[in-house]
N, C-alpha and C. Protein backbone atom coordinates (compact mmCIF):
# COMPACT_ATOMS: atom_id res chain seq x y z
N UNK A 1 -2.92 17.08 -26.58
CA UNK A 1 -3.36 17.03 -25.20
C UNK A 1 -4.88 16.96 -25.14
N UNK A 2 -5.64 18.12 -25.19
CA UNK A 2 -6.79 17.98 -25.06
C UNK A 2 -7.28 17.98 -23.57
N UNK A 3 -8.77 17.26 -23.66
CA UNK A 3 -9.17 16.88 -22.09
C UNK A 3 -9.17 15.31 -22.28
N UNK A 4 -8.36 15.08 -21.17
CA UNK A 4 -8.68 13.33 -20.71
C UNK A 4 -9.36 13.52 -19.52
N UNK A 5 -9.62 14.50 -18.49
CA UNK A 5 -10.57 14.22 -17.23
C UNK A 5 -11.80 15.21 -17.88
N UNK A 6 -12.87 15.24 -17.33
CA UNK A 6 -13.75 16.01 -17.17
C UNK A 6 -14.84 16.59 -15.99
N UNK A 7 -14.58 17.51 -15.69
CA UNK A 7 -15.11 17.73 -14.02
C UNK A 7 -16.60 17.54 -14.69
N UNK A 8 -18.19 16.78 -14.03
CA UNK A 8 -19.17 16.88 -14.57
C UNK A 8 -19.78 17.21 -13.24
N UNK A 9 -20.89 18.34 -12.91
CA UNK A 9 -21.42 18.83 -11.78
C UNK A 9 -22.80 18.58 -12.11
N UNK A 10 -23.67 18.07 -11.60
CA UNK A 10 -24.95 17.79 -11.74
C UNK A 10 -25.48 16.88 -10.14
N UNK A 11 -26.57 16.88 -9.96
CA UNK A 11 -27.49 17.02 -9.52
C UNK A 11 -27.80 15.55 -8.36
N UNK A 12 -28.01 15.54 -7.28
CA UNK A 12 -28.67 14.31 -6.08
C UNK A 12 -29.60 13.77 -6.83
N UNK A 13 -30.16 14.27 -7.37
CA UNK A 13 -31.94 14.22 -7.67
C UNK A 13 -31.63 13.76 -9.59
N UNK A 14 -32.65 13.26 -9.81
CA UNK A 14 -33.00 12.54 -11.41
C UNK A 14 -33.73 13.98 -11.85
N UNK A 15 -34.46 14.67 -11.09
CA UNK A 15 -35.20 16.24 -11.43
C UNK A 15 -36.41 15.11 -11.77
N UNK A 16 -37.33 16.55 -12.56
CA UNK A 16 -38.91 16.24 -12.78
C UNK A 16 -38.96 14.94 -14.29
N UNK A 17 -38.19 15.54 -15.09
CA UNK A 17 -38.42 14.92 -16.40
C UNK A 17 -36.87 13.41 -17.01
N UNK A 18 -37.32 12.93 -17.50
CA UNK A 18 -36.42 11.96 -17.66
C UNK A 18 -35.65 12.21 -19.07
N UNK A 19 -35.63 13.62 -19.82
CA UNK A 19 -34.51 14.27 -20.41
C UNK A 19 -33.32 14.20 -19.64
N UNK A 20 -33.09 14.51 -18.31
CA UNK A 20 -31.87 14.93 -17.47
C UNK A 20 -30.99 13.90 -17.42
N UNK A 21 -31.74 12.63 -16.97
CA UNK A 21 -31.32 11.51 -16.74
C UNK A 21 -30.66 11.10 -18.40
N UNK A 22 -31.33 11.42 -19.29
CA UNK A 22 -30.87 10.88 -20.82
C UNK A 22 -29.66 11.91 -21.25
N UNK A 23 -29.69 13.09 -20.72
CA UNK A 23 -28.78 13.79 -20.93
C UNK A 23 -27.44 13.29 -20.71
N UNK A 24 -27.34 13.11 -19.08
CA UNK A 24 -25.93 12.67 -18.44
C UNK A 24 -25.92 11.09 -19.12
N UNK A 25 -26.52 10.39 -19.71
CA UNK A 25 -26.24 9.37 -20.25
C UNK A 25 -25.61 9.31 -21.89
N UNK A 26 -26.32 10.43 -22.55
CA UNK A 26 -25.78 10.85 -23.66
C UNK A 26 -24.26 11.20 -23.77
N UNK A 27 -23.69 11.85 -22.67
CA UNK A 27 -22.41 12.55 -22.15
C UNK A 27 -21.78 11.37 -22.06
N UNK A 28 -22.13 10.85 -20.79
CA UNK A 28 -21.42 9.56 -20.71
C UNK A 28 -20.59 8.66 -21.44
N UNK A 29 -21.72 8.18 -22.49
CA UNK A 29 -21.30 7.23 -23.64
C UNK A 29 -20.00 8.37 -24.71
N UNK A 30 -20.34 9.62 -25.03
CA UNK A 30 -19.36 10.03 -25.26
C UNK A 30 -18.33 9.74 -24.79
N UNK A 31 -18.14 10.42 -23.41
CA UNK A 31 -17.06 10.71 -22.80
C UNK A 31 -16.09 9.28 -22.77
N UNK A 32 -16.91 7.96 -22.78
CA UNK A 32 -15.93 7.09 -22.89
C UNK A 32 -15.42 6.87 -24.80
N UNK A 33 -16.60 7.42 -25.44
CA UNK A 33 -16.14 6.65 -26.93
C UNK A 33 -14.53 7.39 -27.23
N UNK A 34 -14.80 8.79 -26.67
CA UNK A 34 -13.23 9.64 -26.84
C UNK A 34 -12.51 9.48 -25.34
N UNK A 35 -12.08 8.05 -24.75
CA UNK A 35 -11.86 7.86 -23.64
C UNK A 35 -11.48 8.94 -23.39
N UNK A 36 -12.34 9.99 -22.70
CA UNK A 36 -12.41 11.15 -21.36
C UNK A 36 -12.41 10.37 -20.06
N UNK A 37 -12.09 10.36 -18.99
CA UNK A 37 -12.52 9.91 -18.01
C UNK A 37 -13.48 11.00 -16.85
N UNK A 38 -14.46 10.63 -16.26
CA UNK A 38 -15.40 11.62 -15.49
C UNK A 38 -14.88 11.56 -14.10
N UNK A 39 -14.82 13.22 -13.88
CA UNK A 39 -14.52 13.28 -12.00
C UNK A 39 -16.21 14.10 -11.99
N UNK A 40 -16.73 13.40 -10.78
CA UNK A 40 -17.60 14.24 -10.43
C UNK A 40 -17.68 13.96 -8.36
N UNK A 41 -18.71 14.28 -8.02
CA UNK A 41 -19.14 14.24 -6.96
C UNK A 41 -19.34 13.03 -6.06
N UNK A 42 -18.86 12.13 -6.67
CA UNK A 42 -18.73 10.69 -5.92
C UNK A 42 -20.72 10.19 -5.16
N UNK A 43 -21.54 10.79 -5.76
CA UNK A 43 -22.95 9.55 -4.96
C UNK A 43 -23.01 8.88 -6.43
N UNK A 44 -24.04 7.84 -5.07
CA UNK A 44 -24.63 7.07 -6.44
C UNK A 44 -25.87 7.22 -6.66
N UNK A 45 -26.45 8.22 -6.41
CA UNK A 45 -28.05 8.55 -6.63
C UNK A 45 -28.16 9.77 -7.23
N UNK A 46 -29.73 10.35 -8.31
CA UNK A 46 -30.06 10.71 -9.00
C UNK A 46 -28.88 11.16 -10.30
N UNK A 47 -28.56 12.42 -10.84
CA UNK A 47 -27.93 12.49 -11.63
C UNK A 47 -26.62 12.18 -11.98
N UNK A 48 -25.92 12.34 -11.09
CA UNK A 48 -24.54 11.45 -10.65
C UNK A 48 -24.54 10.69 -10.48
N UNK A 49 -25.30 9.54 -10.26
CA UNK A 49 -25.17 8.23 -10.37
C UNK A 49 -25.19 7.60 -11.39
N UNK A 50 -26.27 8.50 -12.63
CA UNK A 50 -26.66 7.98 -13.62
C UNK A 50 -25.42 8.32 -14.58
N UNK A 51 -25.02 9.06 -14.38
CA UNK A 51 -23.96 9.26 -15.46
C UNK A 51 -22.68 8.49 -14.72
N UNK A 52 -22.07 8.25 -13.82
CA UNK A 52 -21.15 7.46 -13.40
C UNK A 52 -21.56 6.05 -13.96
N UNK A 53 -22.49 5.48 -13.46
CA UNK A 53 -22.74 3.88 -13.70
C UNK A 53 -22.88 3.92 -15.68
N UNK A 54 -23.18 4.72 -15.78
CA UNK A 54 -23.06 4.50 -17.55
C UNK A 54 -21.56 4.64 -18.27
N UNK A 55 -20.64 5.53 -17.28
CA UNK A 55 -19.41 5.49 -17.85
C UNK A 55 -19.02 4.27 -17.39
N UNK A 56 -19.62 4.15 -15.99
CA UNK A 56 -18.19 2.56 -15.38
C UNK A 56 -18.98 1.52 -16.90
N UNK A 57 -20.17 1.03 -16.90
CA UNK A 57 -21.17 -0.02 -17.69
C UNK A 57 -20.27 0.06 -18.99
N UNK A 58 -19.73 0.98 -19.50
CA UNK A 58 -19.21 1.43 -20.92
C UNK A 58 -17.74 1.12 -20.85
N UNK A 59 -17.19 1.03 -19.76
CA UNK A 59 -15.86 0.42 -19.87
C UNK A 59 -15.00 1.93 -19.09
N UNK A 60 -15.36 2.71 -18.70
CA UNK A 60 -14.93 4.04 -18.35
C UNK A 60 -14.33 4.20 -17.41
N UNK A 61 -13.71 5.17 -17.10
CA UNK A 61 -13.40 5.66 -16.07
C UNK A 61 -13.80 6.89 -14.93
N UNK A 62 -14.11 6.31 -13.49
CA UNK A 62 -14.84 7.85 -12.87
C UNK A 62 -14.28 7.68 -11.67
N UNK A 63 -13.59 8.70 -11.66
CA UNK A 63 -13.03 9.46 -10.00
C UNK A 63 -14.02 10.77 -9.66
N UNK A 64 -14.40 9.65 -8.40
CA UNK A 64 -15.46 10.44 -7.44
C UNK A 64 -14.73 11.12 -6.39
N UNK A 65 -15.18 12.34 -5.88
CA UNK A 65 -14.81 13.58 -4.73
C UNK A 65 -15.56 13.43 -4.09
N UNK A 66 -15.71 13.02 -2.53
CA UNK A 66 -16.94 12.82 -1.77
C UNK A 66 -16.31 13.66 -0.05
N UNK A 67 -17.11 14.99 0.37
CA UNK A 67 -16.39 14.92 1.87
C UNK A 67 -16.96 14.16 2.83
N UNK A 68 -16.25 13.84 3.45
CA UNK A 68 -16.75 13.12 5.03
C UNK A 68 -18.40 13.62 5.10
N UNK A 69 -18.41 14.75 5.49
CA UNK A 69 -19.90 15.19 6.06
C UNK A 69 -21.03 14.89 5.31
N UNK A 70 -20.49 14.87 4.04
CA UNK A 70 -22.13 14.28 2.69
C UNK A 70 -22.04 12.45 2.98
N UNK A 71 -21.26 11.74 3.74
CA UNK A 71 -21.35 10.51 3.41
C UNK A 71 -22.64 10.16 4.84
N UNK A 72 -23.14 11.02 5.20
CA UNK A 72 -24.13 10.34 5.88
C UNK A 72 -25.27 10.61 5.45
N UNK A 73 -25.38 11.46 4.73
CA UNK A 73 -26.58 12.32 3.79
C UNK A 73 -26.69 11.71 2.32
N UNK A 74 -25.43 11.54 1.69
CA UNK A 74 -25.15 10.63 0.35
C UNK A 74 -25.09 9.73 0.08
N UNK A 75 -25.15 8.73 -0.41
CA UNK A 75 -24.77 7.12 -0.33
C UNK A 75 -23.26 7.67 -1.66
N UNK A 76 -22.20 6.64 -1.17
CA UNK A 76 -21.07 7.30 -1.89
C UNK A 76 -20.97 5.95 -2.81
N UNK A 77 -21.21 5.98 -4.12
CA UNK A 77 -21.09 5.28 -4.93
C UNK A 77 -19.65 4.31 -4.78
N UNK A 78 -19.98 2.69 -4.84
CA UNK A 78 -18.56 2.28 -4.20
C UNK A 78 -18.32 1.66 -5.35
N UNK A 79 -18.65 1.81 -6.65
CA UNK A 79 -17.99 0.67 -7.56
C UNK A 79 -17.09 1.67 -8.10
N UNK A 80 -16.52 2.92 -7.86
CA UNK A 80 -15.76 3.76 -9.18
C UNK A 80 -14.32 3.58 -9.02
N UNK A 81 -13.90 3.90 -10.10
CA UNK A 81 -12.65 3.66 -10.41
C UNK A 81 -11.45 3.76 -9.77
N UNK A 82 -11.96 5.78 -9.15
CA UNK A 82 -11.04 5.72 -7.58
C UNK A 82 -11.95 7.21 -6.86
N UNK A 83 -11.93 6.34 -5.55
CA UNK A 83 -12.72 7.63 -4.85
C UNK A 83 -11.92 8.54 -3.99
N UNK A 84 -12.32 9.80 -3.89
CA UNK A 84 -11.23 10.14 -2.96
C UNK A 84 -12.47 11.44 -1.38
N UNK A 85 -12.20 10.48 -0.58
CA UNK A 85 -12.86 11.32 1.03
C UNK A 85 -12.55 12.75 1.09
N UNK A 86 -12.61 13.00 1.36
CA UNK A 86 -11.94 14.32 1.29
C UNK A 86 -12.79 15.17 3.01
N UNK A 87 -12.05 16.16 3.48
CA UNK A 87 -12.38 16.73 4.72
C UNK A 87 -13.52 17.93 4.41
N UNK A 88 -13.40 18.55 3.70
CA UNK A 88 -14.65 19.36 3.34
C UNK A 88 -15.20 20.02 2.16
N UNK A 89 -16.17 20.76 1.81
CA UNK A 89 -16.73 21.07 0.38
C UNK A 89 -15.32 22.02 -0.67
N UNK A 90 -14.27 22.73 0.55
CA UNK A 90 -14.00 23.38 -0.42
C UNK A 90 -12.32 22.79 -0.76
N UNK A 91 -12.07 21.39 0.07
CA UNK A 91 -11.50 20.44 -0.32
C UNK A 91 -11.55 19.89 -1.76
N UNK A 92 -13.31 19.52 -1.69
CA UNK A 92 -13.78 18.91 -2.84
C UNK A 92 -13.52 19.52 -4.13
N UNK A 93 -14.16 20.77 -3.79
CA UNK A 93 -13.97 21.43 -5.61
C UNK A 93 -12.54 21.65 -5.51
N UNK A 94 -11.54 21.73 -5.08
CA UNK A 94 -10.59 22.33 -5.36
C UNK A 94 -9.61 21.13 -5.90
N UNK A 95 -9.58 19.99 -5.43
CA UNK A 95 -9.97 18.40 -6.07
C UNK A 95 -10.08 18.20 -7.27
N UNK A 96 -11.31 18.62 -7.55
CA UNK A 96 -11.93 18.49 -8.33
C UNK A 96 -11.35 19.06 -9.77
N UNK A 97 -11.40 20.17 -9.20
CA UNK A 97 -10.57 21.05 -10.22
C UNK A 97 -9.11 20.78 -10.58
N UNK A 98 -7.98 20.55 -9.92
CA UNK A 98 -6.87 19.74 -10.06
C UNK A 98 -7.13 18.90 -10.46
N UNK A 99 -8.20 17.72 -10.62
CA UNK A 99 -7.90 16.73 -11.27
C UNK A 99 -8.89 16.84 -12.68
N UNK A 100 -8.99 17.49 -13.26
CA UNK A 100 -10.17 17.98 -14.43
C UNK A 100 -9.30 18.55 -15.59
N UNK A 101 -9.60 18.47 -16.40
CA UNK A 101 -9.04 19.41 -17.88
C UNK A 101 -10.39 20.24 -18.42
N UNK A 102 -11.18 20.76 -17.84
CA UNK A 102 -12.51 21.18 -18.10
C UNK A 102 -13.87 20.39 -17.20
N UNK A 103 -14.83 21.28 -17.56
CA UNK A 103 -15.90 21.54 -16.42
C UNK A 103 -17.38 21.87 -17.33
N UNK A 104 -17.90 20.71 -16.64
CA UNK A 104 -19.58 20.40 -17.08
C UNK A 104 -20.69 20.71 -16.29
N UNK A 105 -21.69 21.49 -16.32
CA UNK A 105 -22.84 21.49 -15.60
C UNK A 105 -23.93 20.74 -16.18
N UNK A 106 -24.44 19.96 -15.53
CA UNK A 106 -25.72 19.41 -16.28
C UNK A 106 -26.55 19.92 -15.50
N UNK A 107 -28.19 19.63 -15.52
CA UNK A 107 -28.71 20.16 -15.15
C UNK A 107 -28.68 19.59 -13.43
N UNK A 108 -29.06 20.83 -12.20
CA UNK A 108 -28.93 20.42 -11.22
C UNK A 108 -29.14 21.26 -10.51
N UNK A 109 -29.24 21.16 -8.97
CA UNK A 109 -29.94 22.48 -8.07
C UNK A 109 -28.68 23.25 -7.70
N UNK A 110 -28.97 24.00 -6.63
CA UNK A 110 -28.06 24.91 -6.03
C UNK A 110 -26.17 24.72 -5.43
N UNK A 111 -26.58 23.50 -5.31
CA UNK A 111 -24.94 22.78 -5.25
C UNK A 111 -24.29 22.92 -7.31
N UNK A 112 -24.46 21.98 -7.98
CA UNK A 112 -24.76 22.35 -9.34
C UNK A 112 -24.14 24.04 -9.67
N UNK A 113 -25.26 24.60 -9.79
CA UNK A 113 -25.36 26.00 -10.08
C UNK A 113 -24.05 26.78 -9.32
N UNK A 114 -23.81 26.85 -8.19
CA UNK A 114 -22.51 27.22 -7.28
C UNK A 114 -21.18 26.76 -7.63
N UNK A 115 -21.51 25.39 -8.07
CA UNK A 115 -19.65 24.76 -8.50
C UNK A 115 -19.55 25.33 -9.80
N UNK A 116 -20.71 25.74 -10.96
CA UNK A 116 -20.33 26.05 -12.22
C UNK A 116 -19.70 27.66 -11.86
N UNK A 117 -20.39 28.12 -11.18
CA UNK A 117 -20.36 29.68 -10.98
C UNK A 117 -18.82 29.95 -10.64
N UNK A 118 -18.55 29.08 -9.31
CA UNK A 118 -17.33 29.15 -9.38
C UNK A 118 -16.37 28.89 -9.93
N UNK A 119 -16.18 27.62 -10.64
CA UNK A 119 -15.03 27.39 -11.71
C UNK A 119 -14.85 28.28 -12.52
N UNK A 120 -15.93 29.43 -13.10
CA UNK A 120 -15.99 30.12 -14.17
C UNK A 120 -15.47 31.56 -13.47
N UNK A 121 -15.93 31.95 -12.01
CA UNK A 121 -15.58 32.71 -11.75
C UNK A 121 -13.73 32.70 -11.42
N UNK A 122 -13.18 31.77 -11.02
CA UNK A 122 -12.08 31.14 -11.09
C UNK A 122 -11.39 31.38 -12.42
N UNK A 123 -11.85 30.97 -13.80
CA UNK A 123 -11.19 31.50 -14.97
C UNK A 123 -11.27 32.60 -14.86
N UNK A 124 -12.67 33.42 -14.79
CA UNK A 124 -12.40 34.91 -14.96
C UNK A 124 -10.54 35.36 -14.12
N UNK A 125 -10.59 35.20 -12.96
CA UNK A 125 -9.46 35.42 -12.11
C UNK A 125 -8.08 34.61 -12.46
N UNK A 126 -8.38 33.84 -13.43
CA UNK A 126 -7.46 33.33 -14.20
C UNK A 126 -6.30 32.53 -13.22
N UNK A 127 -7.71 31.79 -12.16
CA UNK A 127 -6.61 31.02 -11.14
C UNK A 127 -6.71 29.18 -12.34
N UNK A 128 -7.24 29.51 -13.68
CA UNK A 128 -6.94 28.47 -14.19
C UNK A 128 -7.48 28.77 -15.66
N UNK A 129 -7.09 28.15 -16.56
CA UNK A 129 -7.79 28.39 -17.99
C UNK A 129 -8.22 27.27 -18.85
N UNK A 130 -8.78 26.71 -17.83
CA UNK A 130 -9.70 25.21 -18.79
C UNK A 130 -10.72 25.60 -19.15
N UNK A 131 -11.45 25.01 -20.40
CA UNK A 131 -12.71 25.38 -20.66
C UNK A 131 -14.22 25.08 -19.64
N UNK A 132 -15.22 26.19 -19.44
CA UNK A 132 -16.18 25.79 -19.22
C UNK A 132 -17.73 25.66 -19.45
N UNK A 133 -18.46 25.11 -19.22
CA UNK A 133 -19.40 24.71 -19.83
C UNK A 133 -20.83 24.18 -19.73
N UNK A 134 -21.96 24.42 -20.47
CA UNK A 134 -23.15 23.71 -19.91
C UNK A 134 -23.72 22.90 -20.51
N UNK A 135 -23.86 21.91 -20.20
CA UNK A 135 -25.03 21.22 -21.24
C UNK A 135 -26.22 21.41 -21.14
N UNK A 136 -26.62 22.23 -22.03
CA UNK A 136 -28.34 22.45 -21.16
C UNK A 136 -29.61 21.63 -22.04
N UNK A 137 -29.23 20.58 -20.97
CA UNK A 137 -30.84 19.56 -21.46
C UNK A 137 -32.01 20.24 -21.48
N UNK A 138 -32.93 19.97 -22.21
CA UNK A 138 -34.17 20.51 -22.29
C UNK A 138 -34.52 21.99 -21.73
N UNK A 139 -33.34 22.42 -22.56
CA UNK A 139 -33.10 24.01 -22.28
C UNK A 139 -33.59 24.67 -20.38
N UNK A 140 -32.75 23.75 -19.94
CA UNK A 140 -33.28 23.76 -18.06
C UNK A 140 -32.27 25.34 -17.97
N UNK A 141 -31.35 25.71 -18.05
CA UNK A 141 -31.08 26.91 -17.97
C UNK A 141 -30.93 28.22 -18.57
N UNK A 142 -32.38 27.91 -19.34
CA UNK A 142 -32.59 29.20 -19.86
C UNK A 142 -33.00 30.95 -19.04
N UNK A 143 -33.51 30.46 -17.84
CA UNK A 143 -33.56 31.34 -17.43
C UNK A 143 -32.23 31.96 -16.26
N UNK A 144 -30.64 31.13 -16.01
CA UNK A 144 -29.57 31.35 -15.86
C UNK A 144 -29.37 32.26 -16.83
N UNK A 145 -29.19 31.76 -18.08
CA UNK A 145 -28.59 32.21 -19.42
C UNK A 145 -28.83 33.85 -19.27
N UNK A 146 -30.39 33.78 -19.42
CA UNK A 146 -31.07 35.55 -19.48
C UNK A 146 -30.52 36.33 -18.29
N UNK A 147 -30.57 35.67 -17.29
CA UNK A 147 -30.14 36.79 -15.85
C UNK A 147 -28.51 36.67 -16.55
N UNK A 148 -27.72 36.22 -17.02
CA UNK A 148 -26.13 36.49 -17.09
C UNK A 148 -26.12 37.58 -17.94
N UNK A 149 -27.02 37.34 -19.04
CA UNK A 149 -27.49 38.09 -20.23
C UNK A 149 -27.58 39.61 -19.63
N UNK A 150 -28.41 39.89 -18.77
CA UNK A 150 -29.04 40.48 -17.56
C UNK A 150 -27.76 41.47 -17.09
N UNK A 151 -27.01 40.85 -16.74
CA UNK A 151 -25.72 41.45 -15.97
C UNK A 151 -24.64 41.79 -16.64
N UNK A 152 -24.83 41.14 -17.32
CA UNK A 152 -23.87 42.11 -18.75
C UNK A 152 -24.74 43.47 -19.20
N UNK A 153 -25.85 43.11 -19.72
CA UNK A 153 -26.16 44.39 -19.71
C UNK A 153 -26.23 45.76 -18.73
N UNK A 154 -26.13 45.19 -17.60
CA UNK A 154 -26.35 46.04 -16.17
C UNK A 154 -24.52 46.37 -15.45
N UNK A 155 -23.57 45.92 -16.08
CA UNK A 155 -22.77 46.08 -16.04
C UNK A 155 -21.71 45.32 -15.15
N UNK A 156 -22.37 44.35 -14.57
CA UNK A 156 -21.78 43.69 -13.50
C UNK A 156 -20.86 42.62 -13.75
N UNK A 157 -21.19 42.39 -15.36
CA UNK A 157 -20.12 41.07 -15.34
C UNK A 157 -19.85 41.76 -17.48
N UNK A 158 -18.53 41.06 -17.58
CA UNK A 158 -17.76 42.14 -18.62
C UNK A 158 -18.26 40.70 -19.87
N UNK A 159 -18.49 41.21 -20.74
CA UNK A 159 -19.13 40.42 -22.41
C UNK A 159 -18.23 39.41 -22.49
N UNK A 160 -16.78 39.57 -22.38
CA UNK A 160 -16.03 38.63 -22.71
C UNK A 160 -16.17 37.56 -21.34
N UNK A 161 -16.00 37.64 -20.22
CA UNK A 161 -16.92 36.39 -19.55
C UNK A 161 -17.95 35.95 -19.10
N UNK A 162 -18.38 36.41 -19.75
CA UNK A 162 -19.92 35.58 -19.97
C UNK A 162 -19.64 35.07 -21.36
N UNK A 163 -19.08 35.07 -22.39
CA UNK A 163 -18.51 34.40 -23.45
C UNK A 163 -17.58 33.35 -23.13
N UNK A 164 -17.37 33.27 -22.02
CA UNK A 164 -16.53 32.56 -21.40
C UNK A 164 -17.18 31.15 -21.40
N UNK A 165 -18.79 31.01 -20.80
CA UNK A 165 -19.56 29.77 -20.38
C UNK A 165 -19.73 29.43 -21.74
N UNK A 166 -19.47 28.23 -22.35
CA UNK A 166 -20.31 27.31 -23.29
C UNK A 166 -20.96 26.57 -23.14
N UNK A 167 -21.95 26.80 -24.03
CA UNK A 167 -23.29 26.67 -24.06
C UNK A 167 -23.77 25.42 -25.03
N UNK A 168 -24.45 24.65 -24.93
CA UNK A 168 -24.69 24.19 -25.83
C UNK A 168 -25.85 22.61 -25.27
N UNK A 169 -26.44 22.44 -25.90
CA UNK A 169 -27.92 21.35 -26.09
C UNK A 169 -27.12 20.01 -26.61
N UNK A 170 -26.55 19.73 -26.91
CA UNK A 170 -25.38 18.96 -28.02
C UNK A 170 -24.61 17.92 -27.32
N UNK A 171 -24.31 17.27 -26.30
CA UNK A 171 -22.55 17.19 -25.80
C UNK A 171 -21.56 17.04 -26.78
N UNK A 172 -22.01 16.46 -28.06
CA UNK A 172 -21.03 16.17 -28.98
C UNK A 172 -20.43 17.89 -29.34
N UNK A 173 -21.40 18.34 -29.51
CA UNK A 173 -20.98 20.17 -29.95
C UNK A 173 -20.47 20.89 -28.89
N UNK A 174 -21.10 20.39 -27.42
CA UNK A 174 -20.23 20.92 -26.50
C UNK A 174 -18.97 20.51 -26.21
N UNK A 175 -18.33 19.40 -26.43
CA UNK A 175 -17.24 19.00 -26.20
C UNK A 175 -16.39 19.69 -27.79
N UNK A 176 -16.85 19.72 -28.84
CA UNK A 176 -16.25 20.14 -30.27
C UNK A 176 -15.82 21.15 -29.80
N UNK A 177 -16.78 21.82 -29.25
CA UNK A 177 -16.48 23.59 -28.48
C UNK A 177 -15.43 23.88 -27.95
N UNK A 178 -15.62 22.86 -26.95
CA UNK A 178 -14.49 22.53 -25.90
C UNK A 178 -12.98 22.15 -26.01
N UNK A 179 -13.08 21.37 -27.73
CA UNK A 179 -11.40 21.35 -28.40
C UNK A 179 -11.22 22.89 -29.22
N UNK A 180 -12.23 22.99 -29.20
CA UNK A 180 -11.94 24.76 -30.03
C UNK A 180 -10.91 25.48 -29.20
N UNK A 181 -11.64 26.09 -27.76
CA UNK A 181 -11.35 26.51 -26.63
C UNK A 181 -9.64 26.02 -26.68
N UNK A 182 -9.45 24.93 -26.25
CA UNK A 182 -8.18 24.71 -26.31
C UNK A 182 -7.14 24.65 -27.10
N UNK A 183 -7.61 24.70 -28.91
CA UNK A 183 -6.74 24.51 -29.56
C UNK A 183 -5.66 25.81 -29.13
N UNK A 184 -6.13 27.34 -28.77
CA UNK A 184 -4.52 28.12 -28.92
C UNK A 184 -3.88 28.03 -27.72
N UNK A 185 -4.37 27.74 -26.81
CA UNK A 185 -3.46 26.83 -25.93
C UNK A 185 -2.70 26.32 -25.78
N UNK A 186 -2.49 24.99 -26.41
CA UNK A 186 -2.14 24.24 -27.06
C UNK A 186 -1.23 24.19 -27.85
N UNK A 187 -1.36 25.25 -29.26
CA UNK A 187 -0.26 25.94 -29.66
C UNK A 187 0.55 26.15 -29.01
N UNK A 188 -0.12 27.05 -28.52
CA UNK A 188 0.76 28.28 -27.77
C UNK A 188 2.07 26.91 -26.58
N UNK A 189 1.28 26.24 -26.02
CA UNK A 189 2.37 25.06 -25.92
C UNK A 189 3.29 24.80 -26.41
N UNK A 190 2.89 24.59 -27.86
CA UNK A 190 4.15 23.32 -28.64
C UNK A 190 4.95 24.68 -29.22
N UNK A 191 5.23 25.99 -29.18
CA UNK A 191 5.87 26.99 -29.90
C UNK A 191 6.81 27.43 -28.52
């Protein structure tokens, strides 16, 4: 089994440095060489765009989540594979998440940061058990990392989830991670 979708959450904006942009492009070309197919956020501008148009360019596949209310604020990328409207944000992730076998943050602002939080907070509650994950380009969430770091120590969030987020600079190592994660799963499937 494995992952054939991959939820990828990142960013309107390209950000300051043109690591970000090389990042979600790095992913990309993966994600099609081990045909993954990408669900993300359906625009076609800054970081989501860039990583969509490199999977479609590569032969790929990307199902975009877009609600009504961002399509006057968003431009909704119209070349993807299949888009789906949707009535509101918590339409979207929930979308999103049904149609995903695991979950990517690249780097990205407060939308970004909120969908990772939640999917993960979601495993914790074990309303699902796909792997999740960050790619952190040019180490952009290092200072996430320390405040989680932070709250484990302060007691607010338990060692084993915050062991939960994978981590990794890599996508190739983050996705390796990511068949780790699933292999007893998996097992635990075929027995």
């Amino acid at each position: 089994m494995g992952i054939r979708r991959l939820c990828v959450y990142c960013g309107s904006s390209n950000g300051a440095i043109d690591d970000y942009a090389a990042g979600a492009e790095a992913l990309a070309a993966l994600l099609v060489q081990r045909q993954i197919g990408l669900v993300y956020g359906g625009a076609s501008r800054g970081t989501m765009g860039v990583i969509a148009d490199a999977v479609l360019r590569a032969g790929g596949e990307v199902t975009g989540v877009m609600p009504k209310s961002l399509n006057r604020r968003e431009l909704i990328h119209t070349g993807l594979t299949e888009l789906h409207v949707v009535d509101s944000m918590h339409e979207r992730k929930a979308l999103m998440a049904e149609l995903s076998d695991g979950f990517v943050a690249l780097p990205g602002g407060f939308g970004t940061l909120e969908e990772i939080i939640e999917i993960l907070t979601w495993g914790q509650l074990r309303f699902h058990s796909k792997p999740c994950g960050i790619l952190n380009v040019a180490n952009y969430y290092a200072g996430l990392l320390q405040f989680l770091d932070h709250a484990v120590d302060q007691g607010f969030i338990r060692s084993e989830h915050r062991r939960a987020l994978i981590i990794d600079a890599d996508p190739a190592a983050l996705l390796s991670r990511f068949d780790n994660y699933l292999a007893p799963t998996i097992r635990k499937w075929q027995d």
